[in-house]
C-alpha atoms as a PDB file:
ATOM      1  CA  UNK A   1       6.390 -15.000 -22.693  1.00  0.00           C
ATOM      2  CA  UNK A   2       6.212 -17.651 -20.421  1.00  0.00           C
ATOM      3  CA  UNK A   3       4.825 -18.499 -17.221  1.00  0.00           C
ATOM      4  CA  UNK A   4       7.521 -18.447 -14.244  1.00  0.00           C
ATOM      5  CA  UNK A   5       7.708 -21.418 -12.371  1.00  0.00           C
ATOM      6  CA  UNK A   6       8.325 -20.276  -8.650  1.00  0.00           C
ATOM      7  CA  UNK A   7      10.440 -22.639  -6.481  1.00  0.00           C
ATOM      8  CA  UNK A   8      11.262 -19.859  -3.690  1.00  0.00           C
ATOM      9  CA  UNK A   9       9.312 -16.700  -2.047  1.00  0.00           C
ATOM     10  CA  UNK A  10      11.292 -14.910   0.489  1.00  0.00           C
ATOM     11  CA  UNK A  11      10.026 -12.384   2.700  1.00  0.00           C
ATOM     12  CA  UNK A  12      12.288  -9.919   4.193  1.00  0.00           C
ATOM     13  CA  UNK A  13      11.025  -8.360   7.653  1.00  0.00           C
ATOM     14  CA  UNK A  14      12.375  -5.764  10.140  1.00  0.00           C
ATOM     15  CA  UNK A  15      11.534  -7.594  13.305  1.00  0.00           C
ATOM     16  CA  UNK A  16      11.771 -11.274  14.213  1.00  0.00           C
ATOM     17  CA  UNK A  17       9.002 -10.864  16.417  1.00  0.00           C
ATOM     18  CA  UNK A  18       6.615 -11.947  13.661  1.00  0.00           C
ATOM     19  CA  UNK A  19       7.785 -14.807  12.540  1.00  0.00           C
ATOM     20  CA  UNK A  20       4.431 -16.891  13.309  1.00  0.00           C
ATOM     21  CA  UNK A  21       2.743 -14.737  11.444  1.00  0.00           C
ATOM     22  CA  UNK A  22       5.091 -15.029   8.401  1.00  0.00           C
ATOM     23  CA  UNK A  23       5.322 -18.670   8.694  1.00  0.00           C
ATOM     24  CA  UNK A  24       1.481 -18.743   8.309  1.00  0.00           C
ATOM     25  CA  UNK A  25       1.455 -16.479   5.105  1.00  0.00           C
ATOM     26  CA  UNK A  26       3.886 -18.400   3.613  1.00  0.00           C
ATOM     27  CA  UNK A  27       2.295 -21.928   4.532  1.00  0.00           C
ATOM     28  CA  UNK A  28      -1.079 -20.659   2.715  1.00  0.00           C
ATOM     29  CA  UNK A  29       0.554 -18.993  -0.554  1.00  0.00           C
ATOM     30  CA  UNK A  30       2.663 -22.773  -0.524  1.00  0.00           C
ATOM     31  CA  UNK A  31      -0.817 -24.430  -1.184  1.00  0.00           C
ATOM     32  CA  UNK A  32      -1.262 -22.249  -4.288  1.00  0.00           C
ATOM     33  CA  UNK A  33       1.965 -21.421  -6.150  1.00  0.00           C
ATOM     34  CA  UNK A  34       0.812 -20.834  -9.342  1.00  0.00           C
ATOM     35  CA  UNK A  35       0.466 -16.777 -10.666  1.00  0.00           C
ATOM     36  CA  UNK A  36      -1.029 -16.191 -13.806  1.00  0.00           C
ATOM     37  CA  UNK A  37       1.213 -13.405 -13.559  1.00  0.00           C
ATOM     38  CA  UNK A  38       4.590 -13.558 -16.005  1.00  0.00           C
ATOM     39  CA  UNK A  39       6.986 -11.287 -14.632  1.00  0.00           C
ATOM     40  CA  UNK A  40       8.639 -11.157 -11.044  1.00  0.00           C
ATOM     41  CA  UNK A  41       7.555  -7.939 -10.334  1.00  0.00           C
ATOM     42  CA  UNK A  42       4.023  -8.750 -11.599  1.00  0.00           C
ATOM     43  CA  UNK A  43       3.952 -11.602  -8.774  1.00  0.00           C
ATOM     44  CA  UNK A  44       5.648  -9.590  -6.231  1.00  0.00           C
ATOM     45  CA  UNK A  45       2.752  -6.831  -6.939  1.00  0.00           C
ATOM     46  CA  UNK A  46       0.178  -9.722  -6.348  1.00  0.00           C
ATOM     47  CA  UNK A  47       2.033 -11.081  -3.081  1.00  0.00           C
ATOM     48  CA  UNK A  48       1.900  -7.856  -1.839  1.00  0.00           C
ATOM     49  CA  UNK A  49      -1.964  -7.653  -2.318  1.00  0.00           C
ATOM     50  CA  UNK A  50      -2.086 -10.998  -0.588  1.00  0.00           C
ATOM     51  CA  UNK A  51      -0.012  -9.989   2.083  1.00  0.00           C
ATOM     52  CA  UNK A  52      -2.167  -6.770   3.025  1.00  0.00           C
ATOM     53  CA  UNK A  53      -5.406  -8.654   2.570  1.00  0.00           C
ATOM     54  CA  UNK A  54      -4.360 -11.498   4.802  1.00  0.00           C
ATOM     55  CA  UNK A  55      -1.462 -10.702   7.499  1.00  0.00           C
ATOM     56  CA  UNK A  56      -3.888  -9.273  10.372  1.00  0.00           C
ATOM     57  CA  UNK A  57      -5.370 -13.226   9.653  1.00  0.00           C
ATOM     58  CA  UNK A  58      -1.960 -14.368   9.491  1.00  0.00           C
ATOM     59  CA  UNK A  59      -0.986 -13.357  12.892  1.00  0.00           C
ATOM     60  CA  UNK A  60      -4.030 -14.131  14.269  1.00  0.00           C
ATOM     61  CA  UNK A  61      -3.964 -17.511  13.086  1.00  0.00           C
ATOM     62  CA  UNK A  62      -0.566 -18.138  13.347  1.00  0.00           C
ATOM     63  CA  UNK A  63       0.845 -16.308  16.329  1.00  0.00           C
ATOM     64  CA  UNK A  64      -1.593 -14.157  18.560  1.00  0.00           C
ATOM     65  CA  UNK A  65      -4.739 -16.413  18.626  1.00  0.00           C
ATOM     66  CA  UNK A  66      -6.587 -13.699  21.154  1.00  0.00           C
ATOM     67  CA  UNK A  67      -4.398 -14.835  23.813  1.00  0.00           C
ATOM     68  CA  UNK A  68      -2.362 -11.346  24.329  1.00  0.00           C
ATOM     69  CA  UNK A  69      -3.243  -7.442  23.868  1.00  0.00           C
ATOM     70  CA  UNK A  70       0.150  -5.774  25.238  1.00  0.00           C
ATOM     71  CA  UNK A  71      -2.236  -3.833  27.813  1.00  0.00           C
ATOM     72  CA  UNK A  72      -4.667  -2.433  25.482  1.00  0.00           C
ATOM     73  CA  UNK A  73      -8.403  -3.932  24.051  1.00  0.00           C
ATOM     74  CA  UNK A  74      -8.243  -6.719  21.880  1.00  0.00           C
ATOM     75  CA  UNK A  75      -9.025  -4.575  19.028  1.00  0.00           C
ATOM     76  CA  UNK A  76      -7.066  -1.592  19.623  1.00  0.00           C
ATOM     77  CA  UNK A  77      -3.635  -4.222  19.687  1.00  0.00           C
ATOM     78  CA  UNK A  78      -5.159  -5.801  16.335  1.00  0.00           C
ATOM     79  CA  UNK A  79      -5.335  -2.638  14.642  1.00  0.00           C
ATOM     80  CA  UNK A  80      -1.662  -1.824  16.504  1.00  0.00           C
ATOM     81  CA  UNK A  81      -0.281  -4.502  14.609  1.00  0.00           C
ATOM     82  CA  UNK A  82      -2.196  -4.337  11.274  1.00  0.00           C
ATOM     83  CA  UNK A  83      -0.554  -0.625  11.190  1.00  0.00           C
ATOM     84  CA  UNK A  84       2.557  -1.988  11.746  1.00  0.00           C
ATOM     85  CA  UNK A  85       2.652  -5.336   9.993  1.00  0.00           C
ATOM     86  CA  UNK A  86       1.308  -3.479   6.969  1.00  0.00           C
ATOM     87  CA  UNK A  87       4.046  -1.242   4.969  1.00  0.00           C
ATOM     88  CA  UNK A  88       2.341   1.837   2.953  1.00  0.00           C
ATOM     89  CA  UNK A  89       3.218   1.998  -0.320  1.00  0.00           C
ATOM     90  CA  UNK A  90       5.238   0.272  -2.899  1.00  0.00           C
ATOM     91  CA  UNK A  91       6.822  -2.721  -0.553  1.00  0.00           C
ATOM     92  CA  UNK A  92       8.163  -4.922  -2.926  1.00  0.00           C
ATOM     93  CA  UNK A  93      11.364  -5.127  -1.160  1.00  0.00           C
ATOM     94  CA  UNK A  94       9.569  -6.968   1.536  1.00  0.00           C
ATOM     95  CA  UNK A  95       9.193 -10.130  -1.317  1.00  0.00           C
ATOM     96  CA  UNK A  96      12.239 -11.816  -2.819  1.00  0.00           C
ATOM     97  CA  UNK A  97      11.641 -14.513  -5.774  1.00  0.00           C
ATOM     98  CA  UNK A  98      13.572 -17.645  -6.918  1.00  0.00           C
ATOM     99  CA  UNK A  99      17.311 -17.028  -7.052  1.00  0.00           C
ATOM    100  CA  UNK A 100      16.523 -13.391  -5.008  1.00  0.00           C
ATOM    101  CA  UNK A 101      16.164 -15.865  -1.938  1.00  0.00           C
ATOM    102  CA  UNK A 102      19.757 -17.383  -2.735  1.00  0.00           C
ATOM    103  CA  UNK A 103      21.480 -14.231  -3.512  1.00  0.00           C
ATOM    104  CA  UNK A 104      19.518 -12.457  -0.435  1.00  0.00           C
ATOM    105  CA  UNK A 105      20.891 -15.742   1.784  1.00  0.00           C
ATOM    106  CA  UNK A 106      24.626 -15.110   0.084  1.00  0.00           C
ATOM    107  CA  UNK A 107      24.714 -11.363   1.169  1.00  0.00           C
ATOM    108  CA  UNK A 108      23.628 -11.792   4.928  1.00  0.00           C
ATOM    109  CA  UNK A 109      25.958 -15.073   5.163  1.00  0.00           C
ATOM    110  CA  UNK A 110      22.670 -17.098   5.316  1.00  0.00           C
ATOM    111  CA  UNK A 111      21.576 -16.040   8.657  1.00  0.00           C
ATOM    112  CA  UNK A 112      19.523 -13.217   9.063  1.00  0.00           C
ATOM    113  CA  UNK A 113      18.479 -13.268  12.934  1.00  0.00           C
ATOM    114  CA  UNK A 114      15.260 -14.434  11.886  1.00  0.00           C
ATOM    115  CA  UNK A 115      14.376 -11.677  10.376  1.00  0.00           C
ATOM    116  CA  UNK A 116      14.008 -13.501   6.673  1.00  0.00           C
ATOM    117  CA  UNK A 117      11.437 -16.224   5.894  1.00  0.00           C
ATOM    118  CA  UNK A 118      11.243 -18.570   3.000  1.00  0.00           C
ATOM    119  CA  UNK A 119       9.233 -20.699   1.633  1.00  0.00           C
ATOM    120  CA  UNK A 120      10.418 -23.684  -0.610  1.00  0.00           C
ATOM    121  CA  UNK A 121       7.982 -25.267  -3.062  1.00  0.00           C
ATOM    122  CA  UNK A 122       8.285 -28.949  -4.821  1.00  0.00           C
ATOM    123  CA  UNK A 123       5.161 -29.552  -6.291  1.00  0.00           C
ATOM    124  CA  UNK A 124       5.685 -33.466  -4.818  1.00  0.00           C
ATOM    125  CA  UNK A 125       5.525 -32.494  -1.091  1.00  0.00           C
ATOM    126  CA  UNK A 126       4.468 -30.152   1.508  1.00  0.00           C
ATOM    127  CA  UNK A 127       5.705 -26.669   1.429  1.00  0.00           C
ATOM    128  CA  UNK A 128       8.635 -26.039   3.457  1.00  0.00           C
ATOM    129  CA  UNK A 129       8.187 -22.814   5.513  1.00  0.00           C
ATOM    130  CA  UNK A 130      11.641 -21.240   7.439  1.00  0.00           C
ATOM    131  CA  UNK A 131      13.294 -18.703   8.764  1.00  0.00           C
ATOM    132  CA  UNK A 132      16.783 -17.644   8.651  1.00  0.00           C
END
């Protein structure tokens, strides 16, 4: 079998409130697109491992940066929104790959009220990180 080339990662989320945070995740999985992993679900299984590793960095990073705590200690609102941000159990419908983005994009009319977040790769530029 051979190894899938990835060109899109979507990530589908519940609340446009996070979109920072997404935005980050996606920028840093853009700087390293290759999986040694062969099969979709294989690489969804391995984004998903990424995702819970790294989105309480994510937000951080990308969104929070210890400016805000909703009322409550810094790290009672971190662990807050790890609980939330990260889903328990199998989550791969949180991950869409390749032509899952387009056909995800075709079914909501390609607007999603930025509650879906891609990320395009070229291997000659940037990554290209954006919501719909």
């Amino acid at each position: 079998m051979s190894k899938l080339k990835i060109t899109k990662i979507g990530i589908s989320f519940g609340d446009n409130d996070f979109g920072m945070t997404f935005h980050a995740f996606l920028k840093a999985i853009g700087y390293f697109p290759d999986f040694k992993e062969e099969t979709i679900s294989e690489i969804k299984d391995k984004l998903n491992e990424i995702y819970n590793a790294s989105v309480l960095g994510m937000y951080i990073a990308g969104q929070n940066r210890f400016q805000y705590t909703n009322g409550s200690s810094m790290e009672d609102h971190l662990n807050e929104v790890e609980n939330y941000l990260v889903k328990d159990g199998n989550n791969q419908k949180l991950f869409y790959i390749n032509e899952e983005v387009d056909q995800y994009l075709e079914n909501c009319d390609g607007w999603d009220n930025g509650e879906f977040h891609i990320l395009e790769i070229s291997f000659q530029e940037e990554p290209k990180v954006y919501s719909k």
